[in-house]
N, C-alpha and C. Protein backbone atom coordinates (compact mmCIF):
# COMPACT_ATOMS: atom_id res chain seq x y z
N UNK A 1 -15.38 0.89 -0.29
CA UNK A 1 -14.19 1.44 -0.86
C UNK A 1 -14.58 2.52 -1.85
N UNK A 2 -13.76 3.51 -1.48
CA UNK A 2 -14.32 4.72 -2.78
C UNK A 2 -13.17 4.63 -4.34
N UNK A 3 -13.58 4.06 -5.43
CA UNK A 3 -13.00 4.30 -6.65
C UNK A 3 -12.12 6.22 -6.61
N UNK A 4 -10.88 5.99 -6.47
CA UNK A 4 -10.45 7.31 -6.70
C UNK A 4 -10.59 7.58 -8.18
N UNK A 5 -11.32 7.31 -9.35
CA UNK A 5 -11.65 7.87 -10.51
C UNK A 5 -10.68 7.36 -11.76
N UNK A 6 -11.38 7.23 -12.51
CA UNK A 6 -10.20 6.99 -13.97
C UNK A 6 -9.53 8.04 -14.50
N UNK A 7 -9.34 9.61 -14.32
CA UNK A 7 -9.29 10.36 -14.31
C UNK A 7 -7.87 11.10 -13.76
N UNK A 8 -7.96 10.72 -12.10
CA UNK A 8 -6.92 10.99 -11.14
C UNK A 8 -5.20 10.17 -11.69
N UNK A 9 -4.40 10.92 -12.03
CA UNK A 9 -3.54 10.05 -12.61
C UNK A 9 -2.01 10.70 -10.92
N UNK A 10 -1.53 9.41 -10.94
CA UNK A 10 -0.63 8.91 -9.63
C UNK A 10 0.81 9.20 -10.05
N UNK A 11 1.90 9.84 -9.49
CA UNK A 11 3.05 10.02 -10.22
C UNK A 11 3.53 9.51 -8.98
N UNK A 12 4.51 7.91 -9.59
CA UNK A 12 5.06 7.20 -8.74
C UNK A 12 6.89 7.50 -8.89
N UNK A 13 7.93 7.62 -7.99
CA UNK A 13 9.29 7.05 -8.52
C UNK A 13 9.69 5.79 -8.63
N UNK A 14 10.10 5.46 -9.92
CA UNK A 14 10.80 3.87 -9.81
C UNK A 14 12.50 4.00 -9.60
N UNK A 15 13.36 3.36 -8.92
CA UNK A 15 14.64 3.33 -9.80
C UNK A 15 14.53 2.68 -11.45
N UNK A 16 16.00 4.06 -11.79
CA UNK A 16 15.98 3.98 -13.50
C UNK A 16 16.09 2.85 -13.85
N UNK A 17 17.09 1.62 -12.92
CA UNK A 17 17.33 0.82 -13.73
C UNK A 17 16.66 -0.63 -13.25
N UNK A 18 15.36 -0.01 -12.83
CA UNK A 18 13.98 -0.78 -12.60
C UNK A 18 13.89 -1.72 -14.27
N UNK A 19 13.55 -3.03 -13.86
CA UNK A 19 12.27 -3.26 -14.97
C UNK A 19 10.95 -3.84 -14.78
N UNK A 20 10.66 -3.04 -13.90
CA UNK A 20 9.11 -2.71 -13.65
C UNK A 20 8.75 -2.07 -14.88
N UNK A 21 7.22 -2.39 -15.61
CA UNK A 21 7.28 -1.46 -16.46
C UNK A 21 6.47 -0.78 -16.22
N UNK A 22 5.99 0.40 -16.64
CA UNK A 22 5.32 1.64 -16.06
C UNK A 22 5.17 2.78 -17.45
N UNK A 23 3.87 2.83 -17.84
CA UNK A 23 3.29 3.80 -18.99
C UNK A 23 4.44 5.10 -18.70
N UNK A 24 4.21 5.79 -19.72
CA UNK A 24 4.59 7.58 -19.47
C UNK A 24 5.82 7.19 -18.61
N UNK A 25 6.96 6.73 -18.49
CA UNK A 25 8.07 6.98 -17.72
C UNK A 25 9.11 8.19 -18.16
N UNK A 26 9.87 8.53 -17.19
CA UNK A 26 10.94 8.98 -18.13
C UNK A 26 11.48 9.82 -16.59
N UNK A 27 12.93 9.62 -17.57
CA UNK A 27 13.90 10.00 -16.19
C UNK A 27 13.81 11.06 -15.55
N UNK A 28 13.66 11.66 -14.55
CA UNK A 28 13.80 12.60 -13.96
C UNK A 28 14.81 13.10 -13.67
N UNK A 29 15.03 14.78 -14.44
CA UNK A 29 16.14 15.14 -13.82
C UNK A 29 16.14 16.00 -12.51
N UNK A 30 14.50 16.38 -11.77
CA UNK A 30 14.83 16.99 -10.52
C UNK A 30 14.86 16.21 -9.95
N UNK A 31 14.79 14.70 -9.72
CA UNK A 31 15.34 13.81 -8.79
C UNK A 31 16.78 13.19 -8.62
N UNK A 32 17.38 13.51 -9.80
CA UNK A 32 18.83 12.23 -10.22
C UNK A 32 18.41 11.46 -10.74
N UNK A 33 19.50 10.93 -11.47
CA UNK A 33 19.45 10.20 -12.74
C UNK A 33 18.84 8.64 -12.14
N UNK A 34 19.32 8.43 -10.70
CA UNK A 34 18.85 7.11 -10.03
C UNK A 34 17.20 6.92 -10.68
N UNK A 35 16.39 7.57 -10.96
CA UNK A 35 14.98 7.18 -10.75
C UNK A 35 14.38 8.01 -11.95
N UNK A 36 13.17 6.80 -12.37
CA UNK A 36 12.23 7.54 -13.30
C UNK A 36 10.73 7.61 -13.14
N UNK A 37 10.52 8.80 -13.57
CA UNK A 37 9.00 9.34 -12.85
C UNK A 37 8.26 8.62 -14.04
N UNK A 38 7.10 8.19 -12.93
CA UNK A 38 5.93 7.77 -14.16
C UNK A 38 4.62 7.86 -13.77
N UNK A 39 3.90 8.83 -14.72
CA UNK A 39 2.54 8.70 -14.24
C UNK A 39 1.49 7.50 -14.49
N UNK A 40 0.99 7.04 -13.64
CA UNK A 40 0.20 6.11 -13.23
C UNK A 40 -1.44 6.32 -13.25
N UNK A 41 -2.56 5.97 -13.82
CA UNK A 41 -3.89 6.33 -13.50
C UNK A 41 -4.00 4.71 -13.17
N UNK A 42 -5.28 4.76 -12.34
CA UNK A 42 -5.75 3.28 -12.07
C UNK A 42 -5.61 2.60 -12.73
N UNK A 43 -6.23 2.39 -13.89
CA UNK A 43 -6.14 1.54 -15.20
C UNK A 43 -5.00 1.19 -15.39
N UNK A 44 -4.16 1.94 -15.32
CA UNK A 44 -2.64 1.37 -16.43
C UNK A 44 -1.85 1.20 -14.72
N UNK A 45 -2.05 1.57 -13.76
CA UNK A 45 -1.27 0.99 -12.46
C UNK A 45 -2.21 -0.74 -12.29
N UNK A 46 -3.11 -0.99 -13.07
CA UNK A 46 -3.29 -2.45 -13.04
C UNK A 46 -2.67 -3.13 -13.80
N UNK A 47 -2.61 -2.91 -14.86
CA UNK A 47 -1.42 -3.29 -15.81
C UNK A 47 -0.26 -3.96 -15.46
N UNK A 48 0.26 -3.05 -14.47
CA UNK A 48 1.62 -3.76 -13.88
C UNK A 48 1.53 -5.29 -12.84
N UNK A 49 0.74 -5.89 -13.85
CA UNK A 49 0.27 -7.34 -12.84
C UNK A 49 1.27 -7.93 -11.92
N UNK A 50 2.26 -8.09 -11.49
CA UNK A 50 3.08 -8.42 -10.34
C UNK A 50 4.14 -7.27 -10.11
N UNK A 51 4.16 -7.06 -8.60
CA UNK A 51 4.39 -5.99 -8.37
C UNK A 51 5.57 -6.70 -7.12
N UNK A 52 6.69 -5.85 -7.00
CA UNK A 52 7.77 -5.75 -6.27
C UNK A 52 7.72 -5.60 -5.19
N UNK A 53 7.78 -5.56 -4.03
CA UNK A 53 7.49 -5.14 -2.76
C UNK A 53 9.04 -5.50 -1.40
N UNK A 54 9.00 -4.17 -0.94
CA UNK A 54 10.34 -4.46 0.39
C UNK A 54 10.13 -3.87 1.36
N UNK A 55 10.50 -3.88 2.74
CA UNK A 55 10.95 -3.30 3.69
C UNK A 55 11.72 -2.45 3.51
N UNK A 56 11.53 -0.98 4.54
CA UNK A 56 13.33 -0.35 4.18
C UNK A 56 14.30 -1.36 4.20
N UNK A 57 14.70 -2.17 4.91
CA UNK A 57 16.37 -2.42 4.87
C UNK A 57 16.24 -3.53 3.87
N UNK A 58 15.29 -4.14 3.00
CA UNK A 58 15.64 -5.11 2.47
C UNK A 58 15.46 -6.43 2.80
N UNK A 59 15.48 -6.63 4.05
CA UNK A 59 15.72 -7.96 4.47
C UNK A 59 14.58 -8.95 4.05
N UNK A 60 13.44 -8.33 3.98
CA UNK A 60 12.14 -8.98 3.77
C UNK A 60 11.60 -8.45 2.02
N UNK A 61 11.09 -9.20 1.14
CA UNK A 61 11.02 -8.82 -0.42
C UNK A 61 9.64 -9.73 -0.13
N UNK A 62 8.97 -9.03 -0.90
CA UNK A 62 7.58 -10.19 -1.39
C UNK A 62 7.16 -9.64 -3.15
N UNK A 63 6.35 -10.06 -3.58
CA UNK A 63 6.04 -9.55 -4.98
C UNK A 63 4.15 -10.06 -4.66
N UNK A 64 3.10 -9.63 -5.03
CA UNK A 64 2.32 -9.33 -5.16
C UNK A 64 1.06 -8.92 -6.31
N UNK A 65 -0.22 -9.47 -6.60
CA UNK A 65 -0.81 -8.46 -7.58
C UNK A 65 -1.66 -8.06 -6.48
N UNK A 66 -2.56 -6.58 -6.85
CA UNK A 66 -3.42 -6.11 -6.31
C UNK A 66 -4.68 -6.17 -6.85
N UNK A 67 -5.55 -6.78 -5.78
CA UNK A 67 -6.91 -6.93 -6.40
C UNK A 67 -7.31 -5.84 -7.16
N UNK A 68 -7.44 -4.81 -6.82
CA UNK A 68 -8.29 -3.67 -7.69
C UNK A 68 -7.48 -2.49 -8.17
N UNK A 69 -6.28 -2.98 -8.22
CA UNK A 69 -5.12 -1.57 -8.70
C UNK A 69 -5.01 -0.93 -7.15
N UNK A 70 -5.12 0.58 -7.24
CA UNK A 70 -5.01 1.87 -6.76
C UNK A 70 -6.17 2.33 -6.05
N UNK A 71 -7.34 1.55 -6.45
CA UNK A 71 -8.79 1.91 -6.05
C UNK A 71 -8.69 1.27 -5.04
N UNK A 72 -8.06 0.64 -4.10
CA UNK A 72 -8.00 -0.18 -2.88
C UNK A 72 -7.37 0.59 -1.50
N UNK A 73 -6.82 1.72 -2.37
CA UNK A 73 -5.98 2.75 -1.13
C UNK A 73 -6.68 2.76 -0.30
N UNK A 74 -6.40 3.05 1.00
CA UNK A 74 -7.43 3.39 2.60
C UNK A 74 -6.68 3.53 3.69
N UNK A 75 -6.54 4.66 4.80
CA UNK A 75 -6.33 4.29 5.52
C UNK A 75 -7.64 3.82 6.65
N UNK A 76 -7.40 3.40 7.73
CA UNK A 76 -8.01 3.04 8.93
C UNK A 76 -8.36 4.26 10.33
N UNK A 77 -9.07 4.11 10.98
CA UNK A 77 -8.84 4.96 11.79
C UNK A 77 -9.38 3.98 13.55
N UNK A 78 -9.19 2.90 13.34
CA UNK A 78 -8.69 1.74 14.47
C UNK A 78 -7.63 2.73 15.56
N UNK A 79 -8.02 1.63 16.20
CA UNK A 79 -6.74 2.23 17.60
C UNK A 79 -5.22 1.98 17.26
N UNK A 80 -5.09 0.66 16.67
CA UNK A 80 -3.48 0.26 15.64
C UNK A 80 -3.54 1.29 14.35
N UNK A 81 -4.83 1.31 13.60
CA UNK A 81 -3.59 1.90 11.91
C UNK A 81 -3.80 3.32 13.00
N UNK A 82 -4.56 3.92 13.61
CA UNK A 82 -4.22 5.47 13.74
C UNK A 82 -2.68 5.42 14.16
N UNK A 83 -2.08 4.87 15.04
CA UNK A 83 -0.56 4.47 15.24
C UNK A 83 0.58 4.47 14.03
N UNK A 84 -0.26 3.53 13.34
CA UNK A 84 1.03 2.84 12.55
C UNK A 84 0.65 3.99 11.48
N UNK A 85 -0.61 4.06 10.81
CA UNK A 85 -0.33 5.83 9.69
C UNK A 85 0.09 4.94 8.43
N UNK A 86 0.19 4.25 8.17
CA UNK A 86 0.14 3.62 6.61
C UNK A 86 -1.36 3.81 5.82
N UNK A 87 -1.09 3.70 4.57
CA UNK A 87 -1.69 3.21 3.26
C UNK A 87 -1.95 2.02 2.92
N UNK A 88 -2.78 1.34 3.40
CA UNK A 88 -3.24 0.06 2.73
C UNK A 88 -3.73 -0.21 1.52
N UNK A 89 -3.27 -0.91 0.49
CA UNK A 89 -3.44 -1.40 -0.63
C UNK A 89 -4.06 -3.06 -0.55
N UNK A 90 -5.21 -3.51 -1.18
CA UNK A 90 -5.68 -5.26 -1.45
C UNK A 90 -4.90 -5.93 -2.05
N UNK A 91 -4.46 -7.31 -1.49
CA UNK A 91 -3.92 -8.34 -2.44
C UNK A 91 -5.13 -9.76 -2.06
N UNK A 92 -5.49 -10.34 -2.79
CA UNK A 92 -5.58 -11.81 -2.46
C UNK A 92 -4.41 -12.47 -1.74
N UNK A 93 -4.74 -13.17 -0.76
CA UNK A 93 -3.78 -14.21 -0.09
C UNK A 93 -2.74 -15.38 -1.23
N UNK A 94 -3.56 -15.48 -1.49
CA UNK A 94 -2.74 -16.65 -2.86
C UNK A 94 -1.98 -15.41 -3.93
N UNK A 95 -1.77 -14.10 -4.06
CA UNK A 95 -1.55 -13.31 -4.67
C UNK A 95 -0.40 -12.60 -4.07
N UNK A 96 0.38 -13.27 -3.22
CA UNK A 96 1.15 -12.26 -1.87
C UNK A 96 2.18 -13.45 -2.02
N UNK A 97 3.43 -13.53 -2.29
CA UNK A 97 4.32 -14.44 -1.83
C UNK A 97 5.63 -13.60 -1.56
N UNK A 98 6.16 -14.01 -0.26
CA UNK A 98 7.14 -13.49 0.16
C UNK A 98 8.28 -14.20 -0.15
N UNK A 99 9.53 -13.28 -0.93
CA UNK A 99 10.54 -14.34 -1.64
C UNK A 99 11.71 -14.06 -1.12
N UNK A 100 11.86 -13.62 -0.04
CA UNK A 100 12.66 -13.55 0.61
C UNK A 100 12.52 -13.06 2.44
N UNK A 101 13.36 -13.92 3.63
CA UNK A 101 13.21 -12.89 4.57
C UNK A 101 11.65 -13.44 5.28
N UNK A 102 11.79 -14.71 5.10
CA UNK A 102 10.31 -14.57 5.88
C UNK A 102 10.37 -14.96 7.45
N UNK A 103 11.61 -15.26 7.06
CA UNK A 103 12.47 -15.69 8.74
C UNK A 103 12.35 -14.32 9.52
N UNK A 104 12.07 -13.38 9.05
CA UNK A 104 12.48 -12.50 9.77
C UNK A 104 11.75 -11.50 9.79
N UNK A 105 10.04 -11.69 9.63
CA UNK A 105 9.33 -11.14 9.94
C UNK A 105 8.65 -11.54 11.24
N UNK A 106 7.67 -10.60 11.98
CA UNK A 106 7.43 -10.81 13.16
C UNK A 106 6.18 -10.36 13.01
N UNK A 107 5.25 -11.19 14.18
CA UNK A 107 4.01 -10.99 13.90
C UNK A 107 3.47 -10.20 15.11
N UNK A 108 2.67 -9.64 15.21
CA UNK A 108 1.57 -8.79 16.26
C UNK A 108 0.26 -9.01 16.10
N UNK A 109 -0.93 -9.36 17.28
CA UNK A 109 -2.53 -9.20 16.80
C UNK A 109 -2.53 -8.69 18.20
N UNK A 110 -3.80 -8.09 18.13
CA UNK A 110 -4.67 -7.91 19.47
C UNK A 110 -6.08 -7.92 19.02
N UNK A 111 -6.61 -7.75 19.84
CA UNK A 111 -7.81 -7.93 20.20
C UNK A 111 -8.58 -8.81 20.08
N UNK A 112 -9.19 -9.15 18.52
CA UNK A 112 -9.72 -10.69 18.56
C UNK A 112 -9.05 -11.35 17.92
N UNK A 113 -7.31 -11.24 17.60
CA UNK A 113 -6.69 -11.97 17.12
C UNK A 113 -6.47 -12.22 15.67
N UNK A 114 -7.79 -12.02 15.05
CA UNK A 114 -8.05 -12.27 14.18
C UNK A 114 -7.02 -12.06 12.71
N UNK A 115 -7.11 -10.56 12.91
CA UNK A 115 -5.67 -9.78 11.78
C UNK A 115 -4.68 -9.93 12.65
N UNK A 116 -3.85 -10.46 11.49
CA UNK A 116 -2.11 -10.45 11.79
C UNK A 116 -1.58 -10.00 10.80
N UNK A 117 -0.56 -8.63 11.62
CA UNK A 117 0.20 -7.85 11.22
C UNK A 117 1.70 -7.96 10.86
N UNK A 118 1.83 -8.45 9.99
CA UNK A 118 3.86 -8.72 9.81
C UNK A 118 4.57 -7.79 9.66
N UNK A 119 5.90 -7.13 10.39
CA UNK A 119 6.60 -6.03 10.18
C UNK A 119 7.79 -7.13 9.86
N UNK A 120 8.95 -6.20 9.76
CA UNK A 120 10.39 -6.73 9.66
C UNK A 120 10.94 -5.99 10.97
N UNK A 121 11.40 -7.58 11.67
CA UNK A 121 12.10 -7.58 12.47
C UNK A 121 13.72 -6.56 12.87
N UNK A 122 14.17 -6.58 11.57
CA UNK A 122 15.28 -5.88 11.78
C UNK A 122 15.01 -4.39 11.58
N UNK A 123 14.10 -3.65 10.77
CA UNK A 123 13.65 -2.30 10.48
C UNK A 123 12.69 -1.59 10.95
N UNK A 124 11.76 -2.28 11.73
CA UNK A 124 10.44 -2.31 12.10
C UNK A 124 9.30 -1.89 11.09
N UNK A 125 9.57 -2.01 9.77
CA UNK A 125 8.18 -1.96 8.50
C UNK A 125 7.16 -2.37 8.62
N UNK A 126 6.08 -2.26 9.07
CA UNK A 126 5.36 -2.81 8.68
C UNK A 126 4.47 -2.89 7.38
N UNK A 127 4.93 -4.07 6.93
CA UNK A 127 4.58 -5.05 5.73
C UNK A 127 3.32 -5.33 5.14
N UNK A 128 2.33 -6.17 5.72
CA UNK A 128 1.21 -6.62 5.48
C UNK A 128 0.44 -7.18 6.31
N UNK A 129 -0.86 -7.10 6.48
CA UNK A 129 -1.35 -7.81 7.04
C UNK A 129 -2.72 -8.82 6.88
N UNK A 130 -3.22 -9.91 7.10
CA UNK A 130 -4.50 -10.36 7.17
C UNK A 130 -5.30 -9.71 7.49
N UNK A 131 -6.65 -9.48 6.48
CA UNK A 131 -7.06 -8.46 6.95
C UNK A 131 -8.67 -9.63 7.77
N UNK A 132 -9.05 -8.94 9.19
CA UNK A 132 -10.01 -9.33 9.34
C UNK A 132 -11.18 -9.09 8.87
N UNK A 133 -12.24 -8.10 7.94
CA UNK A 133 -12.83 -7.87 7.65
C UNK A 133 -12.82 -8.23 6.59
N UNK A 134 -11.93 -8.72 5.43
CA UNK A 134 -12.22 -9.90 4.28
C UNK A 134 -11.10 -10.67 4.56
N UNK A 135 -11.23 -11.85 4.99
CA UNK A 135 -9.93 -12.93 5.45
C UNK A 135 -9.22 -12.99 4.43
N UNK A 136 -10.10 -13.31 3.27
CA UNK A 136 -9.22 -13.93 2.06
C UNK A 136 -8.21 -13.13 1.27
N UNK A 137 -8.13 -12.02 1.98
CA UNK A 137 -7.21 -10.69 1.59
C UNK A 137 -5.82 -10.56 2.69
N UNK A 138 -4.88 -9.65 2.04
CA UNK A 138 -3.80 -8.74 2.74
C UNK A 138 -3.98 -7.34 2.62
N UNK A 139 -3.87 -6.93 3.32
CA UNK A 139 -3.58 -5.44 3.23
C UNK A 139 -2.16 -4.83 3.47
N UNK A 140 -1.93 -3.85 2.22
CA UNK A 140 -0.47 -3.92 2.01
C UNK A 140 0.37 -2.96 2.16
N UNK A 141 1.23 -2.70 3.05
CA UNK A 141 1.66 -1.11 3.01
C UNK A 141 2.05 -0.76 1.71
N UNK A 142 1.41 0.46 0.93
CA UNK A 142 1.81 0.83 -0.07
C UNK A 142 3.46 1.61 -0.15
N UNK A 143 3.70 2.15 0.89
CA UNK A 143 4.79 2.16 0.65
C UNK A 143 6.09 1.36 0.58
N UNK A 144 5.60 0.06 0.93
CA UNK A 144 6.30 -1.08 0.69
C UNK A 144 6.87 -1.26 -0.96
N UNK A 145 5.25 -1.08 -1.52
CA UNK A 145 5.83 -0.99 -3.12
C UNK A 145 6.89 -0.32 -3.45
N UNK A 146 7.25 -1.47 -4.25
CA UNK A 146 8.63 -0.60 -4.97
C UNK A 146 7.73 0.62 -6.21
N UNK A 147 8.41 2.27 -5.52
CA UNK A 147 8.36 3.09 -6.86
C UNK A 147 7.01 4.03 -5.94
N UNK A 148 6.26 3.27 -5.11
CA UNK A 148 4.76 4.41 -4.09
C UNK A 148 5.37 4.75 -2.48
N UNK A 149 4.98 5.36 -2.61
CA UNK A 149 4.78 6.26 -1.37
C UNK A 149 3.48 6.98 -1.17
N UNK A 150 2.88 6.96 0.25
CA UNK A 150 1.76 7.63 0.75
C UNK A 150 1.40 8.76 0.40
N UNK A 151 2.82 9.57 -0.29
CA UNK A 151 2.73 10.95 -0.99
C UNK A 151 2.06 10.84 -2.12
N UNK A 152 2.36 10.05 -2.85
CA UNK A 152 1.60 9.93 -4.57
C UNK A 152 -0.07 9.78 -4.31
N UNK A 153 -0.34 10.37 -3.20
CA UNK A 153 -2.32 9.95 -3.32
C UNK A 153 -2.44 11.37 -2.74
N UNK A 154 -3.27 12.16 -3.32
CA UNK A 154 -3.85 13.70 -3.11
C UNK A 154 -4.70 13.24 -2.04
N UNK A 155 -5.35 12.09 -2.15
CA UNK A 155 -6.60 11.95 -1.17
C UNK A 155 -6.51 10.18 -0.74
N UNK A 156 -7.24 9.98 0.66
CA UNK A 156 -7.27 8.65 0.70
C UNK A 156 -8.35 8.57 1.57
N UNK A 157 -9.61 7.48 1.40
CA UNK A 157 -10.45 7.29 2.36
C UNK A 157 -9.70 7.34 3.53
N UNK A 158 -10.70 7.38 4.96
CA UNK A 158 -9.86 7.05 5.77
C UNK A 158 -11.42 5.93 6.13
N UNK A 159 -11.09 4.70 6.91
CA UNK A 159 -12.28 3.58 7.06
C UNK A 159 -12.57 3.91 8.63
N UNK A 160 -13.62 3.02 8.76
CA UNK A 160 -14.13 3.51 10.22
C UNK A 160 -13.59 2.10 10.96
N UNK A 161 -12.74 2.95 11.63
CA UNK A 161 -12.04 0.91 12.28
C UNK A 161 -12.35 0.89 13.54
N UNK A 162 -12.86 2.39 14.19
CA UNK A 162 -13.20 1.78 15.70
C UNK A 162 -13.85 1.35 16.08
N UNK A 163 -14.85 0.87 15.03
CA UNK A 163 -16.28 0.30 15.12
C UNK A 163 -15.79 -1.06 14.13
N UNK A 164 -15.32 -1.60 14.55
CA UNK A 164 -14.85 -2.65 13.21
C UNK A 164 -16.71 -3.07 12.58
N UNK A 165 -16.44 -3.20 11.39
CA UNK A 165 -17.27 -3.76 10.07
C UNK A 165 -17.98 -5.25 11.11
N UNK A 166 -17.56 -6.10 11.36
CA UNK A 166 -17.56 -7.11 12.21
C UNK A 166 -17.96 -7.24 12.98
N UNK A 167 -18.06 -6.28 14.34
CA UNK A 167 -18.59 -5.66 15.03
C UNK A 167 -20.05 -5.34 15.17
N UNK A 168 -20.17 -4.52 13.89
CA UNK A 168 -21.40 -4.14 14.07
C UNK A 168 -22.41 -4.27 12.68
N UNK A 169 -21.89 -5.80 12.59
CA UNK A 169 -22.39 -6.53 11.17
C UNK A 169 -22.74 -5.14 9.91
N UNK A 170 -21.81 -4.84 9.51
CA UNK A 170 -22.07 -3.96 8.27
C UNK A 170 -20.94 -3.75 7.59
N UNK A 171 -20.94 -3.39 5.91
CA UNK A 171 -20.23 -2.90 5.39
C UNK A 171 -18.52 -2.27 5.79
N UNK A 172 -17.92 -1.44 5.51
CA UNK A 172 -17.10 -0.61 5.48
C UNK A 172 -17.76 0.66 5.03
N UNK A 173 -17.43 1.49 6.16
CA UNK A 173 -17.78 2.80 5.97
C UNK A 173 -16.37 3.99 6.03
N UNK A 174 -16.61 4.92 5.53
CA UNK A 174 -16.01 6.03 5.43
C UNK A 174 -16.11 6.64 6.51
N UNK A 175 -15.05 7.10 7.63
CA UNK A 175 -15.00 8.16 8.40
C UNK A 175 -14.30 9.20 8.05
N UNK A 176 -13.58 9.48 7.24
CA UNK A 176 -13.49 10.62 6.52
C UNK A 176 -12.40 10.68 5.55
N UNK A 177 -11.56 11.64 5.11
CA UNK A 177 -10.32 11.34 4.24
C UNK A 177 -9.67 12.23 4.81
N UNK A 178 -8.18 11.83 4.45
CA UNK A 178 -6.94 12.52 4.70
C UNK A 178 -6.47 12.90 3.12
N UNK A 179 -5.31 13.76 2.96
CA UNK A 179 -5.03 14.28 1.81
C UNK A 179 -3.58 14.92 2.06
N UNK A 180 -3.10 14.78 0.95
CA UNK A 180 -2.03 15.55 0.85
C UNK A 180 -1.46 16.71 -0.51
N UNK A 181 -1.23 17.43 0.43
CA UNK A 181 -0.96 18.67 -0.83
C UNK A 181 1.00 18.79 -1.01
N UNK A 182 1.34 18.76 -1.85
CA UNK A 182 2.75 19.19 -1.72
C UNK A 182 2.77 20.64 -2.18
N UNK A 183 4.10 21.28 -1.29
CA UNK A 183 4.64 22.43 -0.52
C UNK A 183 5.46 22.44 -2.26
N UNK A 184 4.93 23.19 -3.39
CA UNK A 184 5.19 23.75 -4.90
C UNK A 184 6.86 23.96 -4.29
N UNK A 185 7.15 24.72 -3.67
CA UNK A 185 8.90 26.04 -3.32
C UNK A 185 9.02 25.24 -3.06
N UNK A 186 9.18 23.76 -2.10
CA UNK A 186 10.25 23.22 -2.12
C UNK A 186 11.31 22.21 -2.93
């Protein structure tokens, strides 16, 4: 996993009348009054020790801490995440409880079964999953979090999944990064 730096600071939206708490907030007025911007660096995005988490439609809620903050971002480059295109974030298993809606998640594995992937049935989100390469973990769509989106990361490893770790008894390696720049005019 590459530490994105103590340095790199994350500007997440919460809704305003969140009480999540979150350093440096404050309302945004190029968004509407609905939501307040807050910058986030690793450090103080650990801070927020239980964390909110939904599907678009709602139906499914879990709350969560993350093992290592923000420093856990990654995507995959597997035959599934190249598909699915999420942001994975670490939780411990005992650190993941779903508090609503669990009726109504649905599961998917292939290959050796091993990781299982939960989306919501009614939205198709996908949620979280077991991760096979440390069992005792989830991997979490960050945009699940309430307040992140895949946009708030300039940069994200991307992991080498077509070779799973497992596979070929080694580490996690880096196959390269993805990034995002936002378009200033719009």
């Amino acid at each position: 996993m590459t530490d994105i730096g103590q340095e790199q600071t994350v500007t997440i939206r919460i809704p305003a009348a969140s009480t999540a708490e979150a350093p440096q907030c404050k309302l945004s007025s190029s968004l509407s009054t609905r939501w307040k911007e807050c910058s986030l660096t690793p450090s103080n995005f650990d801070e927020r020790r239980e964390l909110e988490a939904a599907c678009h439609c709602g139906a499914v809620r879990f709350r969560l801490v993350l093992t290592d903050g923000l420093r856990s971002a990654r995507r995959c480059n597997c035959s599934y995440c190249s598909m699915r295109g999420a942001v994975a974030v670490s939780t411990n298993l005992e650190d993941l409880q779903v508090v609503q809606g669990s009726e109504k998640l649905t599961l998917y594995q292939f290959n050796t079964g091993q990781a299982k992937h939960y989306f919501c049935s009614v939205c198709g989100i996908y949620t979280f999953h077991s991760r096979r390469s440390i069992p005792t973990q989830y991997g979490v769509n960050a945009s699940c979090i309430e307040g992140l989106s895949p946009f708030d990361f300039a940069e994200v490893p991307v992991l080498e999944g077509r070779s799973h770790p497992k596979d070929r008894g080694g580490g996690s390696r880096t196959a390269g990064w993805l990034s995002y720049r936002s378009n200033e005019s719009v």
